[in-house]
N, C-alpha and C. Protein backbone atom coordinates (compact mmCIF):
# COMPACT_ATOMS: atom_id res chain seq x y z
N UNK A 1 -16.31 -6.55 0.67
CA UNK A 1 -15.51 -6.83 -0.50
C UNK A 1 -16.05 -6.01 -1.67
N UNK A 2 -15.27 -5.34 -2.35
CA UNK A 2 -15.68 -4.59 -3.47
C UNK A 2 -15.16 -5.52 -4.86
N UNK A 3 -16.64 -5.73 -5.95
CA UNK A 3 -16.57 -5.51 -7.40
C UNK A 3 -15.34 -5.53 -7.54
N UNK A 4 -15.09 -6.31 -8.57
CA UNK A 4 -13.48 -6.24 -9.74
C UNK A 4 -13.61 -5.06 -10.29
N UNK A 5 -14.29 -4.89 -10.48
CA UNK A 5 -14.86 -2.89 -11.67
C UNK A 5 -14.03 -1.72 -10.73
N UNK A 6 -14.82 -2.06 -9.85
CA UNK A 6 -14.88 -0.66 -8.07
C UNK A 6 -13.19 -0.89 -7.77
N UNK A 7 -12.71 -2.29 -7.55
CA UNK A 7 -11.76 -2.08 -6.50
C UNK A 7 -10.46 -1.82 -8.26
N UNK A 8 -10.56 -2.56 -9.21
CA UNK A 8 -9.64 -1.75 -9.84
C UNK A 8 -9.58 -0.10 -10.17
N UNK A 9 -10.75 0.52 -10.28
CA UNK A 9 -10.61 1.97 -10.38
C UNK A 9 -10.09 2.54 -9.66
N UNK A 10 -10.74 2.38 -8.14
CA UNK A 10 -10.05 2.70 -6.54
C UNK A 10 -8.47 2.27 -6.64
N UNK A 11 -8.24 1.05 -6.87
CA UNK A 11 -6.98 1.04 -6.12
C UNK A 11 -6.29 0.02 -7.22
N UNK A 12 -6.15 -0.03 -8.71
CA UNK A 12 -5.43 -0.58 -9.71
C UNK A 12 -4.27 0.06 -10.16
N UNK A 13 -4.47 1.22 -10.02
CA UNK A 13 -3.15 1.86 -10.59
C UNK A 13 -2.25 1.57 -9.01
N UNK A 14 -2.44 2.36 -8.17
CA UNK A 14 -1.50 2.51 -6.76
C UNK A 14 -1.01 0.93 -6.64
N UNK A 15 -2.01 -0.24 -6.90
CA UNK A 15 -1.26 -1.40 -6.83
C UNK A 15 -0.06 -1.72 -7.78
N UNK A 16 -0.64 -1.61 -8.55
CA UNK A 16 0.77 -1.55 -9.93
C UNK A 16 1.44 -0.99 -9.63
N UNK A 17 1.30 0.18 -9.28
CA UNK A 17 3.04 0.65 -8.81
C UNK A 17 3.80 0.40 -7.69
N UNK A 18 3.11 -0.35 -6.74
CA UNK A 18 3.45 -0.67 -5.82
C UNK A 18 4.43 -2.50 -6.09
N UNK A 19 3.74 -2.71 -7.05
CA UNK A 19 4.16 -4.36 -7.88
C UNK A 19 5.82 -4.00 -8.12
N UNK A 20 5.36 -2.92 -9.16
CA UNK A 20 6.25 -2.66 -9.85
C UNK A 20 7.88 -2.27 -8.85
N UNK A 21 7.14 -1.58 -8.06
CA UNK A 21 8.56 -1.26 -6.83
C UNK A 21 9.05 -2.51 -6.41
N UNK A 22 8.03 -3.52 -6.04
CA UNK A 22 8.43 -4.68 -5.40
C UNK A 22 9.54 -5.35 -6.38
N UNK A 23 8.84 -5.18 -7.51
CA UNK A 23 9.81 -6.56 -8.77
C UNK A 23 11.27 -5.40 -8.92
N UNK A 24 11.40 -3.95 -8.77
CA UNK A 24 12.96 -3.44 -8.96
C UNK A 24 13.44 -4.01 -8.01
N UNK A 25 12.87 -4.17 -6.91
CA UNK A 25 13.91 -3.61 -5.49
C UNK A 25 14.11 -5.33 -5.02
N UNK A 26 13.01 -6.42 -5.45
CA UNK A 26 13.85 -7.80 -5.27
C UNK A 26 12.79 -8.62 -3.72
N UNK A 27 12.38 -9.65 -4.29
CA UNK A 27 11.27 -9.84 -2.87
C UNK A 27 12.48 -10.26 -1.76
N UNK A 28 13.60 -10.28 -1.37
CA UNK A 28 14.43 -9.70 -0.35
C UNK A 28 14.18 -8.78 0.27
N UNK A 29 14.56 -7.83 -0.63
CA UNK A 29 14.38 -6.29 0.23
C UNK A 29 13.33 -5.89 0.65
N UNK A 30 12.35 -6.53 -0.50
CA UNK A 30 10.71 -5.92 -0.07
C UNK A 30 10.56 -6.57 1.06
N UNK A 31 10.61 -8.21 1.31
CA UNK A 31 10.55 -8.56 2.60
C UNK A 31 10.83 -8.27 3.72
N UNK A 32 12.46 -7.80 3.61
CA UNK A 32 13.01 -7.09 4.77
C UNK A 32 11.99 -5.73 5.34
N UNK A 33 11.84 -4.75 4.47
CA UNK A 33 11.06 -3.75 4.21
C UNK A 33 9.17 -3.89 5.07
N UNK A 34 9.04 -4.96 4.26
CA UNK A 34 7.21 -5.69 5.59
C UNK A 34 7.77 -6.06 6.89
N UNK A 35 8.97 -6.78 6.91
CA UNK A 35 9.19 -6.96 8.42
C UNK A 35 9.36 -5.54 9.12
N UNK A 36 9.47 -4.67 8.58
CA UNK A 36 9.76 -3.23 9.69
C UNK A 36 8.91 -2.12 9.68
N UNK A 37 7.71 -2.70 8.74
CA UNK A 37 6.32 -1.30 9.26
C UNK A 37 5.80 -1.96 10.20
N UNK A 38 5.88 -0.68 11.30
CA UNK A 38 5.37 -0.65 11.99
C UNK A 38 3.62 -0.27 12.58
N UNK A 39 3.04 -0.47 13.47
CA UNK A 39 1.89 0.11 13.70
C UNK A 39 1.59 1.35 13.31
N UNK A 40 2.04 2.44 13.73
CA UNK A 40 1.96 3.79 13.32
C UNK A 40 2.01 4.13 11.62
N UNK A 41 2.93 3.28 11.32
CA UNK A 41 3.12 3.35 9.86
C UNK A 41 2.04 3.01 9.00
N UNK A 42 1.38 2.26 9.35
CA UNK A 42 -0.13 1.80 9.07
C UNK A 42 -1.03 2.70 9.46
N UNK A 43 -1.19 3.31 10.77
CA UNK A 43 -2.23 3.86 10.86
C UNK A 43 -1.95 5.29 10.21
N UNK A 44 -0.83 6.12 9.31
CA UNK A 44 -0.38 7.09 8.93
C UNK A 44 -0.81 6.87 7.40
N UNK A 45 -0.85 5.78 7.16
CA UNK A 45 -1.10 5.32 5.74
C UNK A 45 -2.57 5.38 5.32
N UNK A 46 -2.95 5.15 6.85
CA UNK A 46 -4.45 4.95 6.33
C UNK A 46 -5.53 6.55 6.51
N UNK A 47 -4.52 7.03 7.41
CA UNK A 47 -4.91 8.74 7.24
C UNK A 47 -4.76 9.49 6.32
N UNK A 48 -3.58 8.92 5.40
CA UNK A 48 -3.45 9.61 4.47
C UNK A 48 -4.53 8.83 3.07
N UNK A 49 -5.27 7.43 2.87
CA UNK A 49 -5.59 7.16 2.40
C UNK A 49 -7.23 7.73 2.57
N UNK A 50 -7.68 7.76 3.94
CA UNK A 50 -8.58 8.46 4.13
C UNK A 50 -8.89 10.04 4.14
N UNK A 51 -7.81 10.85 3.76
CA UNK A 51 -7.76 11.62 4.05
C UNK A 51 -7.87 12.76 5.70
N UNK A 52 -7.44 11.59 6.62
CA UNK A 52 -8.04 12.03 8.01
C UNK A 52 -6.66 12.55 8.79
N UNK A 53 -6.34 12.94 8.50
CA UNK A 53 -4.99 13.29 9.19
C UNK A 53 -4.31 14.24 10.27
N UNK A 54 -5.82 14.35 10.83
CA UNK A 54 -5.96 14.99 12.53
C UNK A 54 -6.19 13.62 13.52
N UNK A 55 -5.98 12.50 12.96
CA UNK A 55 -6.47 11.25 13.80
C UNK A 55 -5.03 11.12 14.74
């Protein structure tokens, strides 16, 4: 678990905008939207978060 300090620098802004998409688009759609990532979609996310994207 990371610090309130660490994990807002890392990852405060990308959450906010990610909020922010959620509250246009309506927790409907966003819901619909979590029901359909898939595995791959995750592990593509996290290559690109890691920068690893020969995985």
């Amino acid at each position: 678990m990371l610090p309130p300090e660490l994990w807002e620098s890392d990852w405060g802004e990308g959450h906010e905008r990610l909020e922010d998409l959620k509250n246009k688009l309506g927790e409907g759609l966003w819901s619909q939207a979590l029901d359909r990532i898939t595995d791959t979609d995750h592990e593509l996310v996290d290559a690109l978060i890691t920068g690893d994207l020969n995985a």
